[in-house]
C-alpha atoms as a PDB file:
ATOM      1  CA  UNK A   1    -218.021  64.488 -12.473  1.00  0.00           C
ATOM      2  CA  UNK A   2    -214.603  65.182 -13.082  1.00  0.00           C
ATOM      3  CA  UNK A   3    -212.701  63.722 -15.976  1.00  0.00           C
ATOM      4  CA  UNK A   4    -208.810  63.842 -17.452  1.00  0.00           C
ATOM      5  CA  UNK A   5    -207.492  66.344 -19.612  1.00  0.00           C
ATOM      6  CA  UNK A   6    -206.927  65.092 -22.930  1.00  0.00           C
ATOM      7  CA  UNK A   7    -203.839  66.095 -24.631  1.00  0.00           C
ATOM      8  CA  UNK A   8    -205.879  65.981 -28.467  1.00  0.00           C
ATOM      9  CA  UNK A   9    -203.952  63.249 -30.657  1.00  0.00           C
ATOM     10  CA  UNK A  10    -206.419  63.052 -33.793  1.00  0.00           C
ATOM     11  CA  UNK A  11    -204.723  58.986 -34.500  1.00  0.00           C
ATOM     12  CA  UNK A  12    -206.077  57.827 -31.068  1.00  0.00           C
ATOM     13  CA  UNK A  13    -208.587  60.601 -29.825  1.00  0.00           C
ATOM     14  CA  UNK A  14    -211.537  57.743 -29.322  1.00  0.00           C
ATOM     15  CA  UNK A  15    -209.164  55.487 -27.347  1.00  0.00           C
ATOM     16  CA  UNK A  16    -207.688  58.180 -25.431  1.00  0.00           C
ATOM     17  CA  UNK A  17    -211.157  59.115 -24.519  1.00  0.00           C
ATOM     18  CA  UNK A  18    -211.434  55.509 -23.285  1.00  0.00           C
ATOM     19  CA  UNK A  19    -208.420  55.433 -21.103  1.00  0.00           C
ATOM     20  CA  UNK A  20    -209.853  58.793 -19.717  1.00  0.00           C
ATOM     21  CA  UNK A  21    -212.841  57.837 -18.522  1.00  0.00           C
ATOM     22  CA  UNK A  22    -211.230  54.193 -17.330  1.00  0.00           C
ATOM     23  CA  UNK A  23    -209.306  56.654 -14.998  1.00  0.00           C
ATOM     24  CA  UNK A  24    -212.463  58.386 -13.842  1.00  0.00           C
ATOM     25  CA  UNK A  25    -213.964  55.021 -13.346  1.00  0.00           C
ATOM     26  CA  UNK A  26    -211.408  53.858 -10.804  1.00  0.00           C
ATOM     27  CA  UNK A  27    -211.076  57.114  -9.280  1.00  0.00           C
ATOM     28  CA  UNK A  28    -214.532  57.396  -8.340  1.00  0.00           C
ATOM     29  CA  UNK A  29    -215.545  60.090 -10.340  1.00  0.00           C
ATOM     30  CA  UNK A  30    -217.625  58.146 -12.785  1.00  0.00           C
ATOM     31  CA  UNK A  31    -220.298  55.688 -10.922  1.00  0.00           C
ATOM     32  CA  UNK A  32    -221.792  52.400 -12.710  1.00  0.00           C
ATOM     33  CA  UNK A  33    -225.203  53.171 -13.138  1.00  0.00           C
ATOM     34  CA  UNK A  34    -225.054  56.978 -13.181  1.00  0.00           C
ATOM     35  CA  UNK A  35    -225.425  59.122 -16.719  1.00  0.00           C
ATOM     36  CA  UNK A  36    -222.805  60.513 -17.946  1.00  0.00           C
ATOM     37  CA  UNK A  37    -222.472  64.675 -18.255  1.00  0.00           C
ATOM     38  CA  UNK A  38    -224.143  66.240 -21.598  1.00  0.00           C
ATOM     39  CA  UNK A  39    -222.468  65.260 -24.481  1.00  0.00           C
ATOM     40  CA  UNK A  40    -221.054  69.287 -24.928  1.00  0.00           C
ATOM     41  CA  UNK A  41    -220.437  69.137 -21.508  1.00  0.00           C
ATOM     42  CA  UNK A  42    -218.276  66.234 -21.462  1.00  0.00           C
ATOM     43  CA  UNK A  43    -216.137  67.217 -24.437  1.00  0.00           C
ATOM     44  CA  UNK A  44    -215.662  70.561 -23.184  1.00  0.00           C
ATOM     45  CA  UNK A  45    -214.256  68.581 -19.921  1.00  0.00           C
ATOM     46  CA  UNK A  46    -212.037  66.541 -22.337  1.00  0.00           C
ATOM     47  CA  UNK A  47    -211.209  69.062 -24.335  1.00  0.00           C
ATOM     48  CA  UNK A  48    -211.730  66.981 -27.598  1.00  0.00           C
ATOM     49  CA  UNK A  49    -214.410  67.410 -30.672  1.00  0.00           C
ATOM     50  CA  UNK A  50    -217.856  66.370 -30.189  1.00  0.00           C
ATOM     51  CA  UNK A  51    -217.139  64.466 -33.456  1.00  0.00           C
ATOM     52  CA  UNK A  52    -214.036  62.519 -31.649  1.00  0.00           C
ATOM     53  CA  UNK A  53    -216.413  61.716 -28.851  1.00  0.00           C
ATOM     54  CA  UNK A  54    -219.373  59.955 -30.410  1.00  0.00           C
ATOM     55  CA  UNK A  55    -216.853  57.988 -31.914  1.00  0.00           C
ATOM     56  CA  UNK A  56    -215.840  56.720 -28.594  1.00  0.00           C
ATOM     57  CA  UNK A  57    -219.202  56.817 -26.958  1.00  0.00           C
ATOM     58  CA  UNK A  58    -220.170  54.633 -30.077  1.00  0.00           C
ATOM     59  CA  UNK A  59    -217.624  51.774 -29.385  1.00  0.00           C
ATOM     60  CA  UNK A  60    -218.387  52.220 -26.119  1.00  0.00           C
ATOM     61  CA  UNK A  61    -222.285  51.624 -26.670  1.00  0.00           C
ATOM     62  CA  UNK A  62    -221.716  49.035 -28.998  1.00  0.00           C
ATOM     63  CA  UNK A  63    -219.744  46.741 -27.005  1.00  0.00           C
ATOM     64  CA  UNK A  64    -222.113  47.298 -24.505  1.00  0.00           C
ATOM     65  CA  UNK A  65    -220.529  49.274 -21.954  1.00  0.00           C
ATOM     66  CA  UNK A  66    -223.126  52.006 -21.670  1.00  0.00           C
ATOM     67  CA  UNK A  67    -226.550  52.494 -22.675  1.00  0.00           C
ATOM     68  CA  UNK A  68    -228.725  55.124 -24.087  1.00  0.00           C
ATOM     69  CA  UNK A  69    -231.666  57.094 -22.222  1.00  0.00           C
ATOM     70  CA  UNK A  70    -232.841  59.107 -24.523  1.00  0.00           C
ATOM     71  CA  UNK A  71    -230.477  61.891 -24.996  1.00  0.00           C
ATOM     72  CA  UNK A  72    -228.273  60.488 -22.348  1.00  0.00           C
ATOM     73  CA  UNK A  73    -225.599  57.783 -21.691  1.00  0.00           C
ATOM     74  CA  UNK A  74    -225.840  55.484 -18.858  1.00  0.00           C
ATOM     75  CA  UNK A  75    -222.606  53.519 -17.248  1.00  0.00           C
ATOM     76  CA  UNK A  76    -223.671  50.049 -17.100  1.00  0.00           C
ATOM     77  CA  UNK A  77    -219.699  48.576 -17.187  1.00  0.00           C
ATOM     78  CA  UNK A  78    -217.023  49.147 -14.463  1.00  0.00           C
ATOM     79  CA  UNK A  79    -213.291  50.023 -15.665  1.00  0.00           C
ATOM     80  CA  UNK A  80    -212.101  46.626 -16.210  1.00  0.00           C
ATOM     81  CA  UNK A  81    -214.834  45.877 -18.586  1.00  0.00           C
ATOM     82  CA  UNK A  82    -213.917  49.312 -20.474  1.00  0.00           C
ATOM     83  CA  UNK A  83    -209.922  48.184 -20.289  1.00  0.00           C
ATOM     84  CA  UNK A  84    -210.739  44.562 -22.046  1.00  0.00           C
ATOM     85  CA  UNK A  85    -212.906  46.624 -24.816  1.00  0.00           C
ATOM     86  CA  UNK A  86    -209.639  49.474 -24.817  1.00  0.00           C
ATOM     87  CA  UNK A  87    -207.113  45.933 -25.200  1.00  0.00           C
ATOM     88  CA  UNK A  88    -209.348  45.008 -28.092  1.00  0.00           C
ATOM     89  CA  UNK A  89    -208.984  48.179 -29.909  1.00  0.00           C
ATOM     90  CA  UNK A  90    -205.252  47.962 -30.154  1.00  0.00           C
ATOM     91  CA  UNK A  91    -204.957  44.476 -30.668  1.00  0.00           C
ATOM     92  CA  UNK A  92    -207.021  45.391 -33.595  1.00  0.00           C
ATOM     93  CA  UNK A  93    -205.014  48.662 -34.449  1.00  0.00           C
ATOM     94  CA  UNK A  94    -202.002  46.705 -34.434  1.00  0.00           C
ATOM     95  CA  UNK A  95    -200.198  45.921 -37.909  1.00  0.00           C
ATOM     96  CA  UNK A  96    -200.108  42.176 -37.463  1.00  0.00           C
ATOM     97  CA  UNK A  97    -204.503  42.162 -37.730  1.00  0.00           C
ATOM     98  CA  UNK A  98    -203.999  44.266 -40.554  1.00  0.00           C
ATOM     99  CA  UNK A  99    -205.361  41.368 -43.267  1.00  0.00           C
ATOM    100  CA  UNK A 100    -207.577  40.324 -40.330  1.00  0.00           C
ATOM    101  CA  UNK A 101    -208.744  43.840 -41.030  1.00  0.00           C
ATOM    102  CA  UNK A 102    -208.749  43.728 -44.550  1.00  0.00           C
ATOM    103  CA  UNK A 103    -210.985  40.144 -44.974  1.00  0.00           C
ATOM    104  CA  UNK A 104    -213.565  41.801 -42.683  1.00  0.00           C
ATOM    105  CA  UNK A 105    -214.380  44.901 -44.487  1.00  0.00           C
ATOM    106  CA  UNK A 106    -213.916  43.033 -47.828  1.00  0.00           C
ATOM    107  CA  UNK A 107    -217.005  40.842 -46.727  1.00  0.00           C
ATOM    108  CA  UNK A 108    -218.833  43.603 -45.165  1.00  0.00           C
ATOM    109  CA  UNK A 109    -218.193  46.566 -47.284  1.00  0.00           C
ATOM    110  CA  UNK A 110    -218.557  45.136 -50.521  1.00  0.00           C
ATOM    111  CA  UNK A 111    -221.859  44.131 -49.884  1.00  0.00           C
ATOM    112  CA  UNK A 112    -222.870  47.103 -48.065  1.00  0.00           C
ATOM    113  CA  UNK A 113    -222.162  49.149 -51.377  1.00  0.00           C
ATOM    114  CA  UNK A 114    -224.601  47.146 -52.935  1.00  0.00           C
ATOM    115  CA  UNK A 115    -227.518  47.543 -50.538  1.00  0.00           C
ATOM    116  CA  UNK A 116    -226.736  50.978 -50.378  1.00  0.00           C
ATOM    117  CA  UNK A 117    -227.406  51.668 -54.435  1.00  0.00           C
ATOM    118  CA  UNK A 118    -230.606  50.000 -54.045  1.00  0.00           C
ATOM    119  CA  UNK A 119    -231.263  52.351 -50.524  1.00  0.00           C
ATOM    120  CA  UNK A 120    -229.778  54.980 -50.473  1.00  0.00           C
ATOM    121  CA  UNK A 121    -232.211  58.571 -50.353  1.00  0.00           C
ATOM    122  CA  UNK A 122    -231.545  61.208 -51.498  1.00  0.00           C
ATOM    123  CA  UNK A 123    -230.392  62.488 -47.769  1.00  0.00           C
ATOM    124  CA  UNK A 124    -228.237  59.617 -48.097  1.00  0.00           C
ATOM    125  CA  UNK A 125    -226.490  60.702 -51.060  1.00  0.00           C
ATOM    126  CA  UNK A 126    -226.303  64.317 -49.739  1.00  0.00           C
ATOM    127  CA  UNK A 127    -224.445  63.093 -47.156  1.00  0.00           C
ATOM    128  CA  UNK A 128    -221.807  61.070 -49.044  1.00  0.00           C
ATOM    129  CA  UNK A 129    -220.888  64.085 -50.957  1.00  0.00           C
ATOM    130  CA  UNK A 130    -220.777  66.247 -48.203  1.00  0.00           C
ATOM    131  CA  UNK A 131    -218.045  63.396 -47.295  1.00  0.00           C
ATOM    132  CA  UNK A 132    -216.555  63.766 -50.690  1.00  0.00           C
ATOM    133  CA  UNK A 133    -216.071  67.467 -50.329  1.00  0.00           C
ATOM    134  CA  UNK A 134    -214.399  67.020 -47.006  1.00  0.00           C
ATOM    135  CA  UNK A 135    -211.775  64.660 -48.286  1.00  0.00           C
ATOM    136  CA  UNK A 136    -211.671  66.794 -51.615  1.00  0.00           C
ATOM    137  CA  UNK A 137    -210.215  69.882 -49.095  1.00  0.00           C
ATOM    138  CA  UNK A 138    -208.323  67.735 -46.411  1.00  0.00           C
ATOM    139  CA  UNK A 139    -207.810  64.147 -47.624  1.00  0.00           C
ATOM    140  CA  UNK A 140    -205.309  63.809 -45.024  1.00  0.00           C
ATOM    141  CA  UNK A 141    -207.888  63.959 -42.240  1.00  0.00           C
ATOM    142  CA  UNK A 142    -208.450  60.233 -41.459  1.00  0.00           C
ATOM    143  CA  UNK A 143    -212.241  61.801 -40.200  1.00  0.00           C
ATOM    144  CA  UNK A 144    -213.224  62.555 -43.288  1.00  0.00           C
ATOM    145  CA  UNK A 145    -211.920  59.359 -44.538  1.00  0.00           C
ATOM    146  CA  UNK A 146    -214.168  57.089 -41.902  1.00  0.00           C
ATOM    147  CA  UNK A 147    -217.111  59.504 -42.675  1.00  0.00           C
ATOM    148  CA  UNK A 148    -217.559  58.456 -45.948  1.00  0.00           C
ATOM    149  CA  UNK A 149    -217.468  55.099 -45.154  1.00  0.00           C
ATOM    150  CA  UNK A 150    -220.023  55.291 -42.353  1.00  0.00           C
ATOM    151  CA  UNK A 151    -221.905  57.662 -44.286  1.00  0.00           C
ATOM    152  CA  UNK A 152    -221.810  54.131 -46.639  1.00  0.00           C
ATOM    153  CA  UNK A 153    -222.838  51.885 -44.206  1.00  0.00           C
ATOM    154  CA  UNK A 154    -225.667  54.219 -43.321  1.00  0.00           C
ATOM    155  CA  UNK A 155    -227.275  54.275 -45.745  1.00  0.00           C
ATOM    156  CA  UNK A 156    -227.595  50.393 -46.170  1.00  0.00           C
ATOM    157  CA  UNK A 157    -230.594  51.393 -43.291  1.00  0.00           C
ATOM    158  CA  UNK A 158    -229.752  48.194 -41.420  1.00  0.00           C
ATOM    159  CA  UNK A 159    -228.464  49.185 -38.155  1.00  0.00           C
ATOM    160  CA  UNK A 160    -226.535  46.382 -37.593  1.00  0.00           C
ATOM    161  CA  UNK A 161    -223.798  46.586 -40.482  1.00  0.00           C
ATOM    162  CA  UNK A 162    -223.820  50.132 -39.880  1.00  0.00           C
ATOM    163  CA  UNK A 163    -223.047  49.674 -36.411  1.00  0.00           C
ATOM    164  CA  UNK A 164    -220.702  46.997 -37.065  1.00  0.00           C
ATOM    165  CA  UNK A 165    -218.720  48.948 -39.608  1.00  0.00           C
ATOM    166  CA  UNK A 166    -218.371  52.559 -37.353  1.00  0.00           C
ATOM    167  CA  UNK A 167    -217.424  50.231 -34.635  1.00  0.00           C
ATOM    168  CA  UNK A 168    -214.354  48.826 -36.801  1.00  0.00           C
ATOM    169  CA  UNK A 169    -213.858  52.131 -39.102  1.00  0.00           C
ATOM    170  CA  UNK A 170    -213.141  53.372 -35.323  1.00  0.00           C
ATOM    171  CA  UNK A 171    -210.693  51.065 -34.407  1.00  0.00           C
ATOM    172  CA  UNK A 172    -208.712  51.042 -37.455  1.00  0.00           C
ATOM    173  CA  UNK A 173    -208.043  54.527 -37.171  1.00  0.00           C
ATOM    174  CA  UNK A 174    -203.923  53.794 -36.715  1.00  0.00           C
ATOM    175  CA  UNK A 175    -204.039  51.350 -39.633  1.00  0.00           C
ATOM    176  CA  UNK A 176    -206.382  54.026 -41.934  1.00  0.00           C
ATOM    177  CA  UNK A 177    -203.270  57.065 -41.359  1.00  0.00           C
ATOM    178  CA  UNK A 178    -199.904  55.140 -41.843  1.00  0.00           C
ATOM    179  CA  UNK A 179    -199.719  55.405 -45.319  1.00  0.00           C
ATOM    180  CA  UNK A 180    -200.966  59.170 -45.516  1.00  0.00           C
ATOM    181  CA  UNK A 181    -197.622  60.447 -45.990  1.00  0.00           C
ATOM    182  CA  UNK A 182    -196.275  57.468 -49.176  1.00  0.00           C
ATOM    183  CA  UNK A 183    -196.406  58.466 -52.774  1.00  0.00           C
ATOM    184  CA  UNK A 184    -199.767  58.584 -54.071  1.00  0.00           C
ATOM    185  CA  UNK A 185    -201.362  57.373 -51.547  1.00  0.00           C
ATOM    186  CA  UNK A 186    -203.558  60.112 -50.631  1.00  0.00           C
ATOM    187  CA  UNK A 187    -204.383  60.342 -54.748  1.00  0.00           C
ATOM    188  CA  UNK A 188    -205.455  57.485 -55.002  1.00  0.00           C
ATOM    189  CA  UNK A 189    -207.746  56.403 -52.279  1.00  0.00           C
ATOM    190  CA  UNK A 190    -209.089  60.261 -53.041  1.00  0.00           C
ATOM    191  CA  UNK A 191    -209.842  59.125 -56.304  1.00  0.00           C
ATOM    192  CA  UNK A 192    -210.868  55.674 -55.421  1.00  0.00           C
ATOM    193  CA  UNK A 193    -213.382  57.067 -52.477  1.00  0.00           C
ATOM    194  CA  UNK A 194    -214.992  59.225 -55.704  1.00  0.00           C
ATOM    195  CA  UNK A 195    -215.661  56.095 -57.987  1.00  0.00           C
ATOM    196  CA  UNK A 196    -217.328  54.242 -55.176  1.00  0.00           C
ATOM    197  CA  UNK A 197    -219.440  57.225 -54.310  1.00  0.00           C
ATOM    198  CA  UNK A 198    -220.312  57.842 -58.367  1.00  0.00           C
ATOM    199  CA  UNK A 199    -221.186  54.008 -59.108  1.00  0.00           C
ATOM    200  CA  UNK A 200    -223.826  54.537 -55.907  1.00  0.00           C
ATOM    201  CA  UNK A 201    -225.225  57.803 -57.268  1.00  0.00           C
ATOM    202  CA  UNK A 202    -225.851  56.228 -60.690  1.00  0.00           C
ATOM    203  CA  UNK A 203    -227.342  52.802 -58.751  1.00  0.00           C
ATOM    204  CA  UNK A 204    -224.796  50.469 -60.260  1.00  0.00           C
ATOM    205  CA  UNK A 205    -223.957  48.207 -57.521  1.00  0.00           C
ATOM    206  CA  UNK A 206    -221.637  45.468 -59.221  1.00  0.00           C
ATOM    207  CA  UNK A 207    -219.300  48.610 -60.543  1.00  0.00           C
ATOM    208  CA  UNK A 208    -219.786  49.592 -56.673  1.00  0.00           C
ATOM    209  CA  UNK A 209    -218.878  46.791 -55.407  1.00  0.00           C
ATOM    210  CA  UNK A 210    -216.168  46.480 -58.075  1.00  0.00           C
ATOM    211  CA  UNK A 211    -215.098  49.875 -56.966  1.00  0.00           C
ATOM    212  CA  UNK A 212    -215.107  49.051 -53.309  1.00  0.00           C
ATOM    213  CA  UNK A 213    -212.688  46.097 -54.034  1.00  0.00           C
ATOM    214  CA  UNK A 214    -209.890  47.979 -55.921  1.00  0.00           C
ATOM    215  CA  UNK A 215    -210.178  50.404 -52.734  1.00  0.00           C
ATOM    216  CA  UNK A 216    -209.737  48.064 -50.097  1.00  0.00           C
ATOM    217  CA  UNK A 217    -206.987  46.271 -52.169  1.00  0.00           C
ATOM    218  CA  UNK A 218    -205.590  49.475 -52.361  1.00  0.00           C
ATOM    219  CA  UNK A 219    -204.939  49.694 -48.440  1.00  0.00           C
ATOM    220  CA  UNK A 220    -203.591  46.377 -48.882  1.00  0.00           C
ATOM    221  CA  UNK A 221    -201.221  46.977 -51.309  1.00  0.00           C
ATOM    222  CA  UNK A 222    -199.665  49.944 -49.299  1.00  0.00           C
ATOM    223  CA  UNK A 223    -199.622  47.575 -46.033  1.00  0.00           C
ATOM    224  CA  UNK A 224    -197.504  44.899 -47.797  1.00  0.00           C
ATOM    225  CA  UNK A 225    -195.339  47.615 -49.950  1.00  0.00           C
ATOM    226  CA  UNK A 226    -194.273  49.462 -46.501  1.00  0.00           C
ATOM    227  CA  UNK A 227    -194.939  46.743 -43.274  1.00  0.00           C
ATOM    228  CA  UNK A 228    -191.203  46.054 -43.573  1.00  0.00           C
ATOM    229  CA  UNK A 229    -189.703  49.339 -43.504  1.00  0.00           C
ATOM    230  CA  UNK A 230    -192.514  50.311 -40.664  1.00  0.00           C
ATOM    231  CA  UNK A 231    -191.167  47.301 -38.607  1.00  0.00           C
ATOM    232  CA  UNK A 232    -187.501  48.046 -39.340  1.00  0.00           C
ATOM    233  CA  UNK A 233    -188.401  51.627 -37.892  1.00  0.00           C
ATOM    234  CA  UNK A 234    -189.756  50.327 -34.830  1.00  0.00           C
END
């Protein structure tokens, strides 16, 4: 199988993916019905991180587009199936669905903070910190940013939300960075990020919850501070 290049653009790496194999599709090089390469295999074709492409391979899966075989990914959706699922992910991605956006995971996250202090192991924990950490030395890496939150949502142990919510924290990837670089921002959702994880160490879900408000208002409070002068820069 051969596959595009990918110039590596950490904002849109899982939708770039996308658009790569969409080209492979309609060139012939990927067959509906056939697996796809190794998963090391097909990011060394890419060129991207194995991380960046389970993100993709995840939406992809989700949406039904392709479907596991044990270690292996099957086709099971032709290009213009992939291209209506690619048209979602910027319709989603773009600032106007941004309270859209912002009602979802207010619904969805704040309860999943609360399952997850009554289910969360001790792996689970383990991992959230690891998450911690990895913002701690690079909050600026929107990765480690959507890893805590899966790392969240996985540990609710019901597949769905935490399917649901890597499927969106994927797609919101655009949204998640355009504040990175205005005052405080990075702070702040640092800091917020490390009161949600502490109220689900100590098993306190309404101060998680709580917690999990004030951060997603947060995100909102940058969007309405800055849409204008992003729109006036367009």
């Amino acid at each position: 199988m051969q596959t595009d290049k990918i110039i590596n653009d950490s904002q849109k790496v899982p939708e770039i993916i996308m658009e790569s194999l969409i080209s492979s599709i309609e060139k012939g090089d990927i067959e509906v019905g056939r697996e796809l390469p190794p998963e090391r295999e097909l990011a060394e074709k890419l060129q991207v991180s194995r991380n960046s492409l389970r993100e993709a391979l995840a939406i992809l899966e989700f949406v039904g587009a392709i479907e596991s075989n044990g270690y292996r990914k099957v086709l099971v959706r032709d290009g213009d199936y992939i291209k209506r699922v690619h048209s979602m992910v910027d319709t989603i991605s773009d600032s106007g669905a941004q309270q859209l956006v912002h009602e979802f995971r207010r619904v969805i996250e704040v309860g999943c903070v609360a399952i997850a202090c009554q289910k969360a192991t001790d792996d689970d924990i383990e991992q959230m910190g690891e998450a911690i950490k990895a913002l701690e030395n690079n909050p600026g890496v929107y990765e480690n940013d959507v890893r805590f939150h899966n790392t969240v949502a996985k540990a609710t142990h019901n597949p769905m939300l935490f399917s649901t919510l890597q499927l969106i924290n994927n797609f919101v990837s655009e949204i998640r960075i355009r504040y990175y670089d205005k005052p405080g921002y990075l702070d702040r959702t640092l800091a917020s990020h490390k009161a949600i994880y502490e109220a689900i160490v100590e098993r306190d879900p309404e101060r998680a919850q709580l917690e999990m408000i004030m951060h997603l208002n947060l995100a909102a409070e940058y969007g309405n501070k800055y849409s204008e002068e992003r729109i006036l820069s367009e």
